[in-house]
N, C-alpha and C. Protein backbone atom coordinates (compact mmCIF):
# COMPACT_ATOMS: atom_id res chain seq x y z
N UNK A 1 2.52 50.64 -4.96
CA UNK A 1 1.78 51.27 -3.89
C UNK A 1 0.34 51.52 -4.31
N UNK A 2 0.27 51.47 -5.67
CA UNK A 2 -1.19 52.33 -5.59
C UNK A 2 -1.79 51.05 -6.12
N UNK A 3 -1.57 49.61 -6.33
CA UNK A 3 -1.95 48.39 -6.20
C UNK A 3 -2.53 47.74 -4.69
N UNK A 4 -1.84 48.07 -3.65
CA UNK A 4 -2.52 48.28 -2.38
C UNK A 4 -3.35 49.03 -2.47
N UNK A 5 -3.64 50.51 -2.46
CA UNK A 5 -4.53 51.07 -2.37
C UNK A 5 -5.86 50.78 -3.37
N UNK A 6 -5.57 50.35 -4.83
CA UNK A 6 -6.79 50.19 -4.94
C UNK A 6 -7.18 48.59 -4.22
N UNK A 7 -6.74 47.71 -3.91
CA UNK A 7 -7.03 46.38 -3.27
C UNK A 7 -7.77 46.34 -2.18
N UNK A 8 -7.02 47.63 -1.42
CA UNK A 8 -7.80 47.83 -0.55
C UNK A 8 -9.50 48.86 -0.08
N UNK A 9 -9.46 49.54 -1.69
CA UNK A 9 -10.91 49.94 -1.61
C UNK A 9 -11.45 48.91 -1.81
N UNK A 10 -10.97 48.25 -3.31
CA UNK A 10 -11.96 47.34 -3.45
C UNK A 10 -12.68 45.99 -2.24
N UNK A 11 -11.84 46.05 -1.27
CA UNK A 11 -12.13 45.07 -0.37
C UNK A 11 -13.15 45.61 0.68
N UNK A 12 -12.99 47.24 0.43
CA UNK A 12 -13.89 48.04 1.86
C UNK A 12 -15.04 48.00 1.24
N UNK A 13 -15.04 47.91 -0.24
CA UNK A 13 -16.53 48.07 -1.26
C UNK A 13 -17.43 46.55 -1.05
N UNK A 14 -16.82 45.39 -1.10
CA UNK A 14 -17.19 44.14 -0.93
C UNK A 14 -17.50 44.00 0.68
N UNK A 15 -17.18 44.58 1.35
CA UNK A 15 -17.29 44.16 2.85
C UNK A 15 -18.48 45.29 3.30
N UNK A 16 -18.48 46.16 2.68
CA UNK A 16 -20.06 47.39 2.76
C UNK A 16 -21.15 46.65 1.85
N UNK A 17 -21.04 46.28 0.78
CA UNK A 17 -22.29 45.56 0.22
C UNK A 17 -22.81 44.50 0.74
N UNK A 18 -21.76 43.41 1.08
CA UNK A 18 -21.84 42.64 1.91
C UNK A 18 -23.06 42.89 3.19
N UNK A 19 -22.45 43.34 4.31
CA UNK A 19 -23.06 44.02 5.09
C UNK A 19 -24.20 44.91 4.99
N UNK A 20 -24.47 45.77 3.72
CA UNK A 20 -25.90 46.07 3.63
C UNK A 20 -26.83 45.17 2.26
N UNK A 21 -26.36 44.05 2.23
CA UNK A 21 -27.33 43.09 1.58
C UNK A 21 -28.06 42.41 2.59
N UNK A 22 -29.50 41.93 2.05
CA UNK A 22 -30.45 41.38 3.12
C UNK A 22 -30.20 40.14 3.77
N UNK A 23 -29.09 39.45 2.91
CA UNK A 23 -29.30 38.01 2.88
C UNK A 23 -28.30 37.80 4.39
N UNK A 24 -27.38 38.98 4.33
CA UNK A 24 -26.82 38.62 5.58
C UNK A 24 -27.16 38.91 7.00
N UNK A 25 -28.49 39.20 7.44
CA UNK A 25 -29.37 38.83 8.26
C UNK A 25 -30.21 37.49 8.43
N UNK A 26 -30.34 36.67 7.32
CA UNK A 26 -30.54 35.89 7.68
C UNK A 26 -29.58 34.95 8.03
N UNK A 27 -28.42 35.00 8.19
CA UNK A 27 -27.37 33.88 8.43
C UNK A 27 -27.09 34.48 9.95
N UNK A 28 -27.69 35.41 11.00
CA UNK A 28 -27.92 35.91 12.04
C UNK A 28 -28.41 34.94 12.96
N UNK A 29 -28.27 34.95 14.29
CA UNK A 29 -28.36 33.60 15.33
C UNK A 29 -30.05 34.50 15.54
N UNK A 30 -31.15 33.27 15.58
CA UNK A 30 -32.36 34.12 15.56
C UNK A 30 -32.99 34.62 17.15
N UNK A 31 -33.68 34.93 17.29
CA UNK A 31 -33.92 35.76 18.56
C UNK A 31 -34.55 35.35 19.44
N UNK A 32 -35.15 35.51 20.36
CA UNK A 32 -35.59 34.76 21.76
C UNK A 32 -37.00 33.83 21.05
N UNK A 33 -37.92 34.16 20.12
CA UNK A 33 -38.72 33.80 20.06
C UNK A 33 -38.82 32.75 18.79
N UNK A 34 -37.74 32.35 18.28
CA UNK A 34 -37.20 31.18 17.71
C UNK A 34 -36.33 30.05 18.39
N UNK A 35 -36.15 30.50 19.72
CA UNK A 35 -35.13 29.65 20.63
C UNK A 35 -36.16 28.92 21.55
N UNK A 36 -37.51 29.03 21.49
CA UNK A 36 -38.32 28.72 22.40
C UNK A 36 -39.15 27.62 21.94
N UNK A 37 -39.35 27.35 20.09
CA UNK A 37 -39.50 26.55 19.47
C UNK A 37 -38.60 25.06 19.89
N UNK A 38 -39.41 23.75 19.56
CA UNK A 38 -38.31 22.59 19.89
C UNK A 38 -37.71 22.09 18.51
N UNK A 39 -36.73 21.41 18.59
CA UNK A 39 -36.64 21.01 17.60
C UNK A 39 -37.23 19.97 16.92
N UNK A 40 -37.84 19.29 15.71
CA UNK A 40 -38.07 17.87 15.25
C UNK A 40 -36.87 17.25 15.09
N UNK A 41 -37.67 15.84 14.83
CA UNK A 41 -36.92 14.73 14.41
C UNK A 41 -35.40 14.48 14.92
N UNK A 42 -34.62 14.17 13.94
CA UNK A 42 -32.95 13.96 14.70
C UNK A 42 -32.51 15.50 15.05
N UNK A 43 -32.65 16.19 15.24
CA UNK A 43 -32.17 17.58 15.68
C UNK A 43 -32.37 17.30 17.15
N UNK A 44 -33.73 17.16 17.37
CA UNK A 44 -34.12 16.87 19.11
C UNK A 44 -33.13 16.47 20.00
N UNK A 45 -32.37 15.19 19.00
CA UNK A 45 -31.60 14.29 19.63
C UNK A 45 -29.72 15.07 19.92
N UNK A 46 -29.78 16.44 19.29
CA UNK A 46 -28.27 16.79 19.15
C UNK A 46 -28.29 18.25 19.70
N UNK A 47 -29.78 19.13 19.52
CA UNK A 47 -30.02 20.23 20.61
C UNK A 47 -30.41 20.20 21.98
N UNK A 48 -30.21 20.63 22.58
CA UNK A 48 -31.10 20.41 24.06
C UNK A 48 -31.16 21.81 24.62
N UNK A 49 -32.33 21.86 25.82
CA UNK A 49 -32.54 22.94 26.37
C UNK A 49 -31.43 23.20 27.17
N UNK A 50 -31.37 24.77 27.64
CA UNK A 50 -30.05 25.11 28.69
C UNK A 50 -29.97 24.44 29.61
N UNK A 51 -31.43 24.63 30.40
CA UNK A 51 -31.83 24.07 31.43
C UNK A 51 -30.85 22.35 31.55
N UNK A 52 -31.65 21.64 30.49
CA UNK A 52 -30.99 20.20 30.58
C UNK A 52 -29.40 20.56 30.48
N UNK A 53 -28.87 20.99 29.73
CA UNK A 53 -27.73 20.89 29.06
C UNK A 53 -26.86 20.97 30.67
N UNK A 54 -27.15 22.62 31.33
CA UNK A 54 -26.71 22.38 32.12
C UNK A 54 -26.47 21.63 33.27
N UNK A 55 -27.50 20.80 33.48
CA UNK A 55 -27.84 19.69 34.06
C UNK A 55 -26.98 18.41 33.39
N UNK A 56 -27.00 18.22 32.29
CA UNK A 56 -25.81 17.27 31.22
C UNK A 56 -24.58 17.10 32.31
N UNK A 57 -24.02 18.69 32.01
CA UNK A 57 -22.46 18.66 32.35
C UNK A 57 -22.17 18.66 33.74
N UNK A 58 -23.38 18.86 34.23
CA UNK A 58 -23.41 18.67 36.10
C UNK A 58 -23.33 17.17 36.45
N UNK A 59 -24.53 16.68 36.04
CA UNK A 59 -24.28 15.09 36.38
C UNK A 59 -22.96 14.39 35.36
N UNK A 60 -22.79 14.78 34.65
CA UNK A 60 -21.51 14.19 33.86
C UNK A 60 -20.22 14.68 34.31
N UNK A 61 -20.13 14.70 35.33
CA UNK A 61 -18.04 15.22 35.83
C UNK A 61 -17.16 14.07 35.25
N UNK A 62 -16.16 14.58 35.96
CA UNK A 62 -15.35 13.48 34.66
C UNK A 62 -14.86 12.20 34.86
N UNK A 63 -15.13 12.04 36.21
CA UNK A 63 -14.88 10.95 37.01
C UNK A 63 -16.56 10.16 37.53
N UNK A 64 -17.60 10.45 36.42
CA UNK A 64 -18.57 9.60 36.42
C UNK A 64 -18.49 8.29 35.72
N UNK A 65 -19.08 7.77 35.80
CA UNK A 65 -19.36 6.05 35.37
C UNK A 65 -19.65 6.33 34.28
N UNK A 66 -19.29 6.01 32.91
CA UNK A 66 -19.69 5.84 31.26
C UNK A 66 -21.03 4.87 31.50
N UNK A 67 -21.48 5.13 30.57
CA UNK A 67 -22.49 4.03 30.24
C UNK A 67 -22.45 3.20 29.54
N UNK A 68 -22.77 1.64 29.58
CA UNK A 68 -22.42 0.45 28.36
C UNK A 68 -22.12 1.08 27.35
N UNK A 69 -23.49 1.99 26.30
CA UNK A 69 -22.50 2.24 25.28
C UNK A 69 -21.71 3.11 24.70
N UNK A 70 -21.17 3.66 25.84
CA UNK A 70 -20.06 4.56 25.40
C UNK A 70 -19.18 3.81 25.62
N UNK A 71 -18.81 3.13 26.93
CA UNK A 71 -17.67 2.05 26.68
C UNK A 71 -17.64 1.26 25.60
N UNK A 72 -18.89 0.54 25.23
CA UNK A 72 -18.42 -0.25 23.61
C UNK A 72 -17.82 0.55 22.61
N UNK A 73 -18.89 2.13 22.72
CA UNK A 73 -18.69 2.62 21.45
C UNK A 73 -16.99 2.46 21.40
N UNK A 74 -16.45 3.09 22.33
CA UNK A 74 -14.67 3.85 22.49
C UNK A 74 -14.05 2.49 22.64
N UNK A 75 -14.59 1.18 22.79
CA UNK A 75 -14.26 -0.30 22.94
C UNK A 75 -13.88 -0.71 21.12
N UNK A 76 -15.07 -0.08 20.35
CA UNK A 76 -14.91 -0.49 19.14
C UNK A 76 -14.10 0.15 18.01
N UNK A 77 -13.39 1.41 18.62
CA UNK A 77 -12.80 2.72 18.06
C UNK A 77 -11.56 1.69 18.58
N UNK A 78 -11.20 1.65 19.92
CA UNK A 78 -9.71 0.94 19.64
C UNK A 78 -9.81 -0.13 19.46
N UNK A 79 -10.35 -1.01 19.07
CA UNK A 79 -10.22 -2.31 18.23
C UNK A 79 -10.06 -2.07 16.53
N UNK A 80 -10.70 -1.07 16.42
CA UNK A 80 -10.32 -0.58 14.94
C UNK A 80 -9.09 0.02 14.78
N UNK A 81 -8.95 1.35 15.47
CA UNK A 81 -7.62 1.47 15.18
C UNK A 81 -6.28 0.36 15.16
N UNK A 82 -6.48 -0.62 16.42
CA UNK A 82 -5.72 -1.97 16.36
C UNK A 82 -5.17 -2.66 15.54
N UNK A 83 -6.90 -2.56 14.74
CA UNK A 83 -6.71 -3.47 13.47
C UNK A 83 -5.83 -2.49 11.98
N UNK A 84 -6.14 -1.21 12.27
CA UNK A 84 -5.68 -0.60 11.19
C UNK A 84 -4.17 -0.77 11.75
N UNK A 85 -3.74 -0.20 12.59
CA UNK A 85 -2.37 -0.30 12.82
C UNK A 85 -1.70 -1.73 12.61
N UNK A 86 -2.80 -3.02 12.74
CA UNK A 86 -1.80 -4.20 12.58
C UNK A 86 -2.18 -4.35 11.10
N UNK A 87 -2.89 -3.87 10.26
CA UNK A 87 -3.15 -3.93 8.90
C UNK A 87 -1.54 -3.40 8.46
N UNK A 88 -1.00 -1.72 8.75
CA UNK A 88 -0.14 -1.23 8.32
C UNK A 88 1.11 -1.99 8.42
N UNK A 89 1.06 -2.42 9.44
CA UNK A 89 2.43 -3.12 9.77
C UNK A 89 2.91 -4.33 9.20
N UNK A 90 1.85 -4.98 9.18
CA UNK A 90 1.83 -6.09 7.86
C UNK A 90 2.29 -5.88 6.45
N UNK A 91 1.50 -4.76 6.11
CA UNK A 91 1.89 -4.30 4.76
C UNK A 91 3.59 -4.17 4.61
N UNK A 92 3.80 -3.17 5.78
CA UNK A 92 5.40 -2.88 5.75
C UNK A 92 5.84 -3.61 5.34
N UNK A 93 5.91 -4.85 6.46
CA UNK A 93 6.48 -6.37 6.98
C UNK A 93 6.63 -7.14 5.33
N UNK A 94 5.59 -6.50 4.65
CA UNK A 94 5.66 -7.58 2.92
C UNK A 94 6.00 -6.58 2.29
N UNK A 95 6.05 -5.27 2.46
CA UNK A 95 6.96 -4.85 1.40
C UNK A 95 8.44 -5.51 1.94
N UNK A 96 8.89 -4.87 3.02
CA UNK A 96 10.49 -5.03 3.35
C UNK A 96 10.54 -6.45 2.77
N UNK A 97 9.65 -7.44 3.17
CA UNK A 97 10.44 -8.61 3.05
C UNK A 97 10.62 -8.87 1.37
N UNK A 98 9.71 -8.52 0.30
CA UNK A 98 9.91 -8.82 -0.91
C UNK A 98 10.93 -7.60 -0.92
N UNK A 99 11.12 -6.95 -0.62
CA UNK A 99 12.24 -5.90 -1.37
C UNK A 99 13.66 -6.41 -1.13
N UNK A 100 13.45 -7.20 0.40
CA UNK A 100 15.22 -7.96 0.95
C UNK A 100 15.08 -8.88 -0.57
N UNK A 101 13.94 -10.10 -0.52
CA UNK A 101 14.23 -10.94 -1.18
C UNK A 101 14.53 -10.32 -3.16
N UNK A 102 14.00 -9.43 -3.45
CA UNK A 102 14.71 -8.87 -4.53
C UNK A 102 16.32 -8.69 -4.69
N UNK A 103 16.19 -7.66 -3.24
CA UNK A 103 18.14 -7.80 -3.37
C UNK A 103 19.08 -8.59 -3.21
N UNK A 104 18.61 -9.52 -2.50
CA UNK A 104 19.01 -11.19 -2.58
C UNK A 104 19.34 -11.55 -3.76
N UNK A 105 18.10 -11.83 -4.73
CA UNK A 105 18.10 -12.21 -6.08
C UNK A 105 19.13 -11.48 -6.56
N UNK A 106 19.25 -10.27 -6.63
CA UNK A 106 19.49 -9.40 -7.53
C UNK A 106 21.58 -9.69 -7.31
N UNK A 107 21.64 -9.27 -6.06
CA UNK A 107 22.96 -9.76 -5.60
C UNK A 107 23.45 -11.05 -5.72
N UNK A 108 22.60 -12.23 -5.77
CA UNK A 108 22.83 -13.66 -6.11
C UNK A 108 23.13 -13.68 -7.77
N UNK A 109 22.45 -13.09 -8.66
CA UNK A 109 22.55 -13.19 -9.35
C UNK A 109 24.16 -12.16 -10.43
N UNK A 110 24.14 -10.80 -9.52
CA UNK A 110 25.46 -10.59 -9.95
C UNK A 110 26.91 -11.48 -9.34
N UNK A 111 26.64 -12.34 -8.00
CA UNK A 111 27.56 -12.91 -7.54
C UNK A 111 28.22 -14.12 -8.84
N UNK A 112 27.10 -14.44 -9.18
CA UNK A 112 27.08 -15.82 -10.30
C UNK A 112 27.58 -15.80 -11.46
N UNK A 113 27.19 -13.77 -11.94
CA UNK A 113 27.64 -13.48 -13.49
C UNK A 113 28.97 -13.42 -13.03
N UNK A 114 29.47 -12.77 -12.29
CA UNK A 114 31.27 -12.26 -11.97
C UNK A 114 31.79 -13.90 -11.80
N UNK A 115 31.31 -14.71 -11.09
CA UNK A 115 32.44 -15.88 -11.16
C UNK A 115 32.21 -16.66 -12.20
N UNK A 116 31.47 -16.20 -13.07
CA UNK A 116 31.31 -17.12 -14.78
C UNK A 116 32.63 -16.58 -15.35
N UNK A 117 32.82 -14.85 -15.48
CA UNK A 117 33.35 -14.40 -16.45
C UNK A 117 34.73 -14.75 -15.40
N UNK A 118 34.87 -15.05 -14.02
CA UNK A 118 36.36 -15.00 -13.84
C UNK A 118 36.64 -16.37 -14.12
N UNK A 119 35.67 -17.49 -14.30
CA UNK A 119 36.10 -19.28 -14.71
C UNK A 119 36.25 -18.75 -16.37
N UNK A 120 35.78 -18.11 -17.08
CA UNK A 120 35.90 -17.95 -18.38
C UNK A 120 37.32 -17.24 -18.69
N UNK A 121 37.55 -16.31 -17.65
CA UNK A 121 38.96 -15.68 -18.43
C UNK A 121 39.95 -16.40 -18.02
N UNK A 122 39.90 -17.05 -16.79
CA UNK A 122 41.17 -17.42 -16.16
C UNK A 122 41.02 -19.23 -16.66
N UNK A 123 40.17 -19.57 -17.64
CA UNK A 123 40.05 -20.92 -18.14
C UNK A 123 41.47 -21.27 -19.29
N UNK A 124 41.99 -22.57 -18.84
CA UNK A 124 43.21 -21.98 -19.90
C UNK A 124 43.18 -23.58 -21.22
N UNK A 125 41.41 -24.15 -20.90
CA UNK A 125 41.57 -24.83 -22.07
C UNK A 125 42.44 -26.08 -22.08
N UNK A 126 42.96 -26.48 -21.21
CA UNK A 126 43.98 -27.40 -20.86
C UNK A 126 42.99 -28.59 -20.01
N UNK A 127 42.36 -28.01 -19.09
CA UNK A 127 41.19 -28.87 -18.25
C UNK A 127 39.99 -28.74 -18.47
N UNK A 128 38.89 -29.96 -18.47
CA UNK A 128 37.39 -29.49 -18.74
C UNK A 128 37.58 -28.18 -17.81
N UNK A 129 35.98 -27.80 -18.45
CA UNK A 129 35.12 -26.96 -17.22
C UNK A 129 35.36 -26.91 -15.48
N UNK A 130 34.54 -25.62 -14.87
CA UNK A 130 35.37 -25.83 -13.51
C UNK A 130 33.91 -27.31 -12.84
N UNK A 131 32.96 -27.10 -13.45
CA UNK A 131 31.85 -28.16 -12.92
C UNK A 131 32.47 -29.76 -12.93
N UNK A 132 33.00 -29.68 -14.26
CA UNK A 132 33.71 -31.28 -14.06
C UNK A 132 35.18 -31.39 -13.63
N UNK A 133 35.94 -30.71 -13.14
CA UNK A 133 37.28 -30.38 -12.34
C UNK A 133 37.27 -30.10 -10.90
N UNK A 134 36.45 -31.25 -10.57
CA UNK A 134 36.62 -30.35 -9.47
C UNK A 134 37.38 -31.75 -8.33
N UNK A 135 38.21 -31.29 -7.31
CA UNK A 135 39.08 -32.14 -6.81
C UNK A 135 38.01 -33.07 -5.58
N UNK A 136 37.90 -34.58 -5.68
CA UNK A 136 37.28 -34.85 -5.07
C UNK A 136 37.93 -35.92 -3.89
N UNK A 137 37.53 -35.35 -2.56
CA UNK A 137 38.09 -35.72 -1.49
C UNK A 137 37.37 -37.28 -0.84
């Protein structure tokens, strides 16, 4: 219990310094007379005024016409994913198939040891081998 309690001063002590250090005013949204400034360079291109903005989402309902390149852009997003998904599937497609053809092998090859050792035990030495015995029709 008194592991909570001190955990919890210590957290009210970090959250008061916090709060009266300077630095956390500046991470503060700034005030009317920094919002009136434009932005430079690529910022221009990703802020916009209210005014426009709201104007944005007015002419943009959702049942407006895309423009060329937003259709390519979202044209070239599912052609990629396409390709990634037929990339994956491929991969599968060659694992499974080398893994069948392993157990193939693997099963071919115990099929082959077991009928050696049953021509070997049940060989009684009386007739060649079973390769040259064999009855031909």
């Amino acid at each position: 219990m008194s592991y909570t309690y001190w955990t919890f001063l210590v957290l009210l002590t970090v959250l008061l310094a916090l709060s009266l250090s300077p630095q956390a005013d500046s991470a503060a949204v700034p005030g009317s007379q920094d919002v009136a400034k434009e932005p430079q360079g690529p910022l221009r291109r990703i802020f916009m005024k209210e005014a426009d903005a709201s104007t944005f989402f007015r002419r943009r309902s959702r049942r407006a016409v895309k423009s060329p390149d937003e259709l390519n852009a979202e044209q070239r997003q599912v052609l990629a994913a396409d390709e990634r998904r037929r990339e994956f599937h491929e991969e599968k497609r060659n694992e499974f198939e080398s893994h069948a053809e392993e157990d193939n092998d693997e099963q071919n090859e115990r099929t082959r040891e077991s009928t050696e050792q049953w021509r070997e035990f049940h060989y009684d030495g009386m007739h060649p081998p079973y390769e040259y015995n064999r009855q031909s029709n």
